[in-house]
N, C-alpha and C. Protein backbone atom coordinates (compact mmCIF):
# COMPACT_ATOMS: atom_id res chain seq x y z
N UNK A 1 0.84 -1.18 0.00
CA UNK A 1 0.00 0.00 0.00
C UNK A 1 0.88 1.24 0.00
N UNK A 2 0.71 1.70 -1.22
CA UNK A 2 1.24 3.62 -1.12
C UNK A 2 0.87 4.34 -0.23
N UNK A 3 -0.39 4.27 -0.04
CA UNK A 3 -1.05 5.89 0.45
C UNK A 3 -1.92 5.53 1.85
N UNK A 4 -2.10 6.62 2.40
CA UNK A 4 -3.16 6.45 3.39
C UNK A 4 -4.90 6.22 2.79
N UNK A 5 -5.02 6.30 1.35
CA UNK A 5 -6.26 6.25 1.06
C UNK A 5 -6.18 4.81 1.11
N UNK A 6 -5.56 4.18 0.09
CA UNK A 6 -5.35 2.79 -0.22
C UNK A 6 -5.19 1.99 1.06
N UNK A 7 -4.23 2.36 2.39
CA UNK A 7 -4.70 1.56 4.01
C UNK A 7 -5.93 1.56 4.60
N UNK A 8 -7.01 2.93 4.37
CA UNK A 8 -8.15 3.09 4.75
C UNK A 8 -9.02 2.13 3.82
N UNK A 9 -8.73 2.04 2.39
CA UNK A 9 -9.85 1.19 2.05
C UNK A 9 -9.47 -0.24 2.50
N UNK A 10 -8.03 -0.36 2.31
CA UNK A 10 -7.74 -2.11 2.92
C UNK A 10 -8.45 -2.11 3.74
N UNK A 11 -8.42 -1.83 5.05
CA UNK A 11 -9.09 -1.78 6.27
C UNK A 11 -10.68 -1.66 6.50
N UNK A 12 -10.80 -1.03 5.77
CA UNK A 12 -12.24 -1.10 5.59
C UNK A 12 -12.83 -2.46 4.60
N UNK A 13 -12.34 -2.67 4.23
CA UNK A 13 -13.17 -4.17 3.35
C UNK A 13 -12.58 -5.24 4.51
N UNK A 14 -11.58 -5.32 4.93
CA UNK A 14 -11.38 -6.65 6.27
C UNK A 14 -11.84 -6.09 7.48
N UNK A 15 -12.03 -5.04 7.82
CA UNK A 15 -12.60 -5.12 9.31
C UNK A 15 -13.98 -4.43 9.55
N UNK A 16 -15.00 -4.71 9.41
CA UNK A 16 -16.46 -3.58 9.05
C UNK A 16 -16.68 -2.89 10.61
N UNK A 17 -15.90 -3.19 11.67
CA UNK A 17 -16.08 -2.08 12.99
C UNK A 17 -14.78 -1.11 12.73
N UNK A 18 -13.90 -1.08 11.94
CA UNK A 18 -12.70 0.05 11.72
C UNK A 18 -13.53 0.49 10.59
N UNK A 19 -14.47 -0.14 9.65
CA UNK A 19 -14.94 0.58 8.85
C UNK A 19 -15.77 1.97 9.07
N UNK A 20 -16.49 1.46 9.93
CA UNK A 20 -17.78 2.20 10.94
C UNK A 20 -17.50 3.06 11.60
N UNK A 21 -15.71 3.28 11.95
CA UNK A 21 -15.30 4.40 12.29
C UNK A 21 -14.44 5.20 11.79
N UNK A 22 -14.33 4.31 10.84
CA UNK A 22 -13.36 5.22 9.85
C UNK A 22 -14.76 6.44 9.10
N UNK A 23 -15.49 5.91 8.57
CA UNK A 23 -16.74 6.46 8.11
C UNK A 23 -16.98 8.04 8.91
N UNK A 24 -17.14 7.21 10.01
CA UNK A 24 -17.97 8.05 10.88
C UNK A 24 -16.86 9.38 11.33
N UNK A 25 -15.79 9.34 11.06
CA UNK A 25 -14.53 9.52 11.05
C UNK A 25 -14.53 10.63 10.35
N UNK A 26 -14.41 10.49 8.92
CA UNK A 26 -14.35 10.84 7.63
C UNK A 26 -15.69 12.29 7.59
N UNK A 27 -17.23 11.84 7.94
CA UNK A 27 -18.42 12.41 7.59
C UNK A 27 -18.01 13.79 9.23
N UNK A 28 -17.60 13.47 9.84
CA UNK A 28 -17.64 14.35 10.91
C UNK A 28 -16.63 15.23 10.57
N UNK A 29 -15.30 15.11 10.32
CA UNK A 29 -14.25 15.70 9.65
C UNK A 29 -14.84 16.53 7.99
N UNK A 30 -15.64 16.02 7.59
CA UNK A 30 -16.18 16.79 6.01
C UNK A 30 -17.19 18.00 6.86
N UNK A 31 -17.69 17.70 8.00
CA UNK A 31 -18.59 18.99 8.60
C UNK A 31 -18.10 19.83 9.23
N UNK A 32 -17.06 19.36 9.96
CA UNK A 32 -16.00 20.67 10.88
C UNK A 32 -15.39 21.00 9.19
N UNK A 33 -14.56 20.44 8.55
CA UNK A 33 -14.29 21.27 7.69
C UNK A 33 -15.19 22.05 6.94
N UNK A 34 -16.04 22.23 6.69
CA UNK A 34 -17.42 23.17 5.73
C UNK A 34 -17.41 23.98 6.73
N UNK A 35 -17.41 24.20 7.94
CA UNK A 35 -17.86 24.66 9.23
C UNK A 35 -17.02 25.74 9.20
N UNK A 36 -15.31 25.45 9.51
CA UNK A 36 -14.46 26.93 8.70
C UNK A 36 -14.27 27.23 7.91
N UNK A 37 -14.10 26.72 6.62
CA UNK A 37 -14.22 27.32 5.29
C UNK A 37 -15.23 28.65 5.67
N UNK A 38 -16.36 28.39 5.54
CA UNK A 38 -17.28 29.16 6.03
C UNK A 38 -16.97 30.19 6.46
N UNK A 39 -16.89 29.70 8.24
CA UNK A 39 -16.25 31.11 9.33
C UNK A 39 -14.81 32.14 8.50
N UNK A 40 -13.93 30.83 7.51
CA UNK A 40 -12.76 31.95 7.57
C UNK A 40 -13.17 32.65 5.99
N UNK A 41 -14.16 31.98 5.33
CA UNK A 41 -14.67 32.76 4.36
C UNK A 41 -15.33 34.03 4.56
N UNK A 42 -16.53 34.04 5.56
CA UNK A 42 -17.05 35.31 6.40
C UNK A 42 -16.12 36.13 7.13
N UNK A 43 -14.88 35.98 7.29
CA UNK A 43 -14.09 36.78 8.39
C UNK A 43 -14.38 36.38 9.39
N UNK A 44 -14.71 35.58 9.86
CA UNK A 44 -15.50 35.80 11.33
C UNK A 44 -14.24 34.66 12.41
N UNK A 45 -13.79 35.40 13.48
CA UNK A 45 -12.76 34.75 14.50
C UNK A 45 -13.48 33.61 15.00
N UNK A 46 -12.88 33.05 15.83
CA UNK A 46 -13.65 31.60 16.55
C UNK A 46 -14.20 32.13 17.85
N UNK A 47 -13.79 33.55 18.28
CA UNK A 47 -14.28 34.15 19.35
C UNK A 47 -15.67 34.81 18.91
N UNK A 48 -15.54 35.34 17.61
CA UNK A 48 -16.86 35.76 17.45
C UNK A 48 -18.27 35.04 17.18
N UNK A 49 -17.87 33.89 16.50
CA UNK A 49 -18.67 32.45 15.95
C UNK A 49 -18.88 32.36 17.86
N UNK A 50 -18.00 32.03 18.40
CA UNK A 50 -18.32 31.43 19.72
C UNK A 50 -19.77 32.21 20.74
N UNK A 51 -19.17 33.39 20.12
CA UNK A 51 -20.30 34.41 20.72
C UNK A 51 -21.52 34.72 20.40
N UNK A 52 -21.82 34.47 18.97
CA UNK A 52 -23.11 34.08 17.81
C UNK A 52 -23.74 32.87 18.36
N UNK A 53 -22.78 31.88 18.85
CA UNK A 53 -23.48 30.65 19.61
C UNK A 53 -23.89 30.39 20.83
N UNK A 54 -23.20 31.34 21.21
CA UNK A 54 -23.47 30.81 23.10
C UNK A 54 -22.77 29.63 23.54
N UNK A 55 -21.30 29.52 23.31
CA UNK A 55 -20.55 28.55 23.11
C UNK A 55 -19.35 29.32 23.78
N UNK A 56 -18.53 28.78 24.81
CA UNK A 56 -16.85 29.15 24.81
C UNK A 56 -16.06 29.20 23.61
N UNK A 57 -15.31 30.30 23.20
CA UNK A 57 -14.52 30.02 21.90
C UNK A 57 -13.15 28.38 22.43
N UNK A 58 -13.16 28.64 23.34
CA UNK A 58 -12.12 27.33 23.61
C UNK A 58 -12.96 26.38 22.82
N UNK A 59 -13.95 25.76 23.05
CA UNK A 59 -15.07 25.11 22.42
C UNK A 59 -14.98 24.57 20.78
N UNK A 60 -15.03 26.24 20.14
CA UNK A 60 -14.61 26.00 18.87
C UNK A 60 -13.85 25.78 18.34
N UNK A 61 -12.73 26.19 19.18
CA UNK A 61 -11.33 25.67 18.78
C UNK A 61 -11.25 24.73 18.83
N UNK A 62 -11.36 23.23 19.97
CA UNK A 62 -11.01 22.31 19.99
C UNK A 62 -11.93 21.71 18.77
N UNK A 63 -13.50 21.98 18.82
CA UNK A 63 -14.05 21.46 17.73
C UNK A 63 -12.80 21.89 16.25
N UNK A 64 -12.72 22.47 16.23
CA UNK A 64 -12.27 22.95 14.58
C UNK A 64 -10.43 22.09 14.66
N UNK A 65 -9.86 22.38 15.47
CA UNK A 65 -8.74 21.59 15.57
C UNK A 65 -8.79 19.91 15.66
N UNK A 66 -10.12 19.63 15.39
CA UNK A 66 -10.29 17.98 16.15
C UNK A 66 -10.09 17.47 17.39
N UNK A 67 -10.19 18.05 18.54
CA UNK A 67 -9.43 17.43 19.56
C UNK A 67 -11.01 16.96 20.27
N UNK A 68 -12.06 17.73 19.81
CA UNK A 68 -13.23 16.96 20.26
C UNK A 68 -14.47 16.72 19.20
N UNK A 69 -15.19 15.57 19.69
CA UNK A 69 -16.36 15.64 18.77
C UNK A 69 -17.36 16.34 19.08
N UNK A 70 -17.90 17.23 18.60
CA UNK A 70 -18.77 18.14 18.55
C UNK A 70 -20.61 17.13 18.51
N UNK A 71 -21.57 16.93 19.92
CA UNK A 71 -22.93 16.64 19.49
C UNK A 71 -23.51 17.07 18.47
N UNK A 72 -24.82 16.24 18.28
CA UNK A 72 -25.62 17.47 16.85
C UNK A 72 -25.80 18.79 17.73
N UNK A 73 -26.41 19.03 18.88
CA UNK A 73 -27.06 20.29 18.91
C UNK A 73 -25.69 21.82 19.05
N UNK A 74 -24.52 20.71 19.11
CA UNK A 74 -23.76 22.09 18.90
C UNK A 74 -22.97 22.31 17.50
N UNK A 75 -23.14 21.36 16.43
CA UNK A 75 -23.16 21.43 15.21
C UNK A 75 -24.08 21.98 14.69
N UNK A 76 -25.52 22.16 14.94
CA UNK A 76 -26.40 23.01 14.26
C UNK A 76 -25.77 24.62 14.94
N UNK A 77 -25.81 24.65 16.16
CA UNK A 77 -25.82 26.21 16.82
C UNK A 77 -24.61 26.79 16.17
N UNK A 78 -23.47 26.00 15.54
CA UNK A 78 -22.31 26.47 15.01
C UNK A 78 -22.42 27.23 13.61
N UNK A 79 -23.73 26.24 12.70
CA UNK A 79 -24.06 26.34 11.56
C UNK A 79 -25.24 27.53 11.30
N UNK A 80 -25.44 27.35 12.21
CA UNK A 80 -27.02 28.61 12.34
C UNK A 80 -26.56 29.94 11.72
N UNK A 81 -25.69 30.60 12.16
CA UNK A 81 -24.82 31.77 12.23
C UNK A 81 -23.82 31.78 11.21
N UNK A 82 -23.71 31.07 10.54
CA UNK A 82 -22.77 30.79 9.41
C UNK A 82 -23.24 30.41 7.90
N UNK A 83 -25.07 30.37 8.41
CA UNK A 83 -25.76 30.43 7.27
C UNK A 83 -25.48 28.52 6.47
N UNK A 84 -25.26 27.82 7.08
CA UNK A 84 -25.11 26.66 6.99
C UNK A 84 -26.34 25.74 7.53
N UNK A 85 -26.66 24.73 6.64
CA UNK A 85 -27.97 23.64 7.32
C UNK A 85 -27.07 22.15 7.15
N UNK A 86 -27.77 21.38 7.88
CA UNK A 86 -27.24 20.29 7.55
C UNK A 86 -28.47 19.13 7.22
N UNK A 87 -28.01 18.39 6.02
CA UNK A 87 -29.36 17.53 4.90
C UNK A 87 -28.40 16.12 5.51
N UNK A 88 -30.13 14.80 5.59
CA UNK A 88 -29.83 13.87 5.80
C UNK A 88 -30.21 13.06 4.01
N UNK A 89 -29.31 12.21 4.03
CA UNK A 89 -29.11 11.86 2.50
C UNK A 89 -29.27 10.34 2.92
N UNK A 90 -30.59 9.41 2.32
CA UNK A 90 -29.84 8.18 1.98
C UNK A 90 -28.93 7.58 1.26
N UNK A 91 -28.27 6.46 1.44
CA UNK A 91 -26.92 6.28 0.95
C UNK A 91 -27.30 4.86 0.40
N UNK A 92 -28.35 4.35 0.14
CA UNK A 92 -28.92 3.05 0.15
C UNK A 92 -28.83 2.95 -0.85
């Protein structure tokens, strides 16, 4: 295997619980990222987003740096203010 894409899919066709988090992994990481694009597209600091939310900016930081997973209800309150929704898609 070359790449980290090519270990993620190995892994994912032999183990379907590394799959399930690799996934889940992947879809949470594609929403914090849309999440600053956004904020650093608007100008807007992580102190000020924080303050639009009713959220500690420490908060957003760790959300946006990855160091935590963010619930839904503070993924919508992040998105509210940033003019962002979030759509449930079947994948079936």
């Amino acid at each position: 295997m070359k790449t980290w894409n090519d270990y993620k899919e190995h892994v994912k066709k032999i183990d379907p619980i590394a799959k399930e988090d690799i996934t889940e992994a992947e879809n949470i990481a594609l929403i914090v990222g849309a999440m600053i694009e956004k904020r650093n597209e608007l100008g807007i600091t992580q102190r000020q987003l924080a303050e639009m939310c009713g959220i500690p900016q420490s908060s957003v930081a760790r959300i946006e740096s990855y160091k935590t997973t963010p619930n839904l209800d503070t993924i919508l309150k992040i998105m509210q203010p940033l003019g962002l929704t979030l759509s449930v898609v079947s994948v079936r």
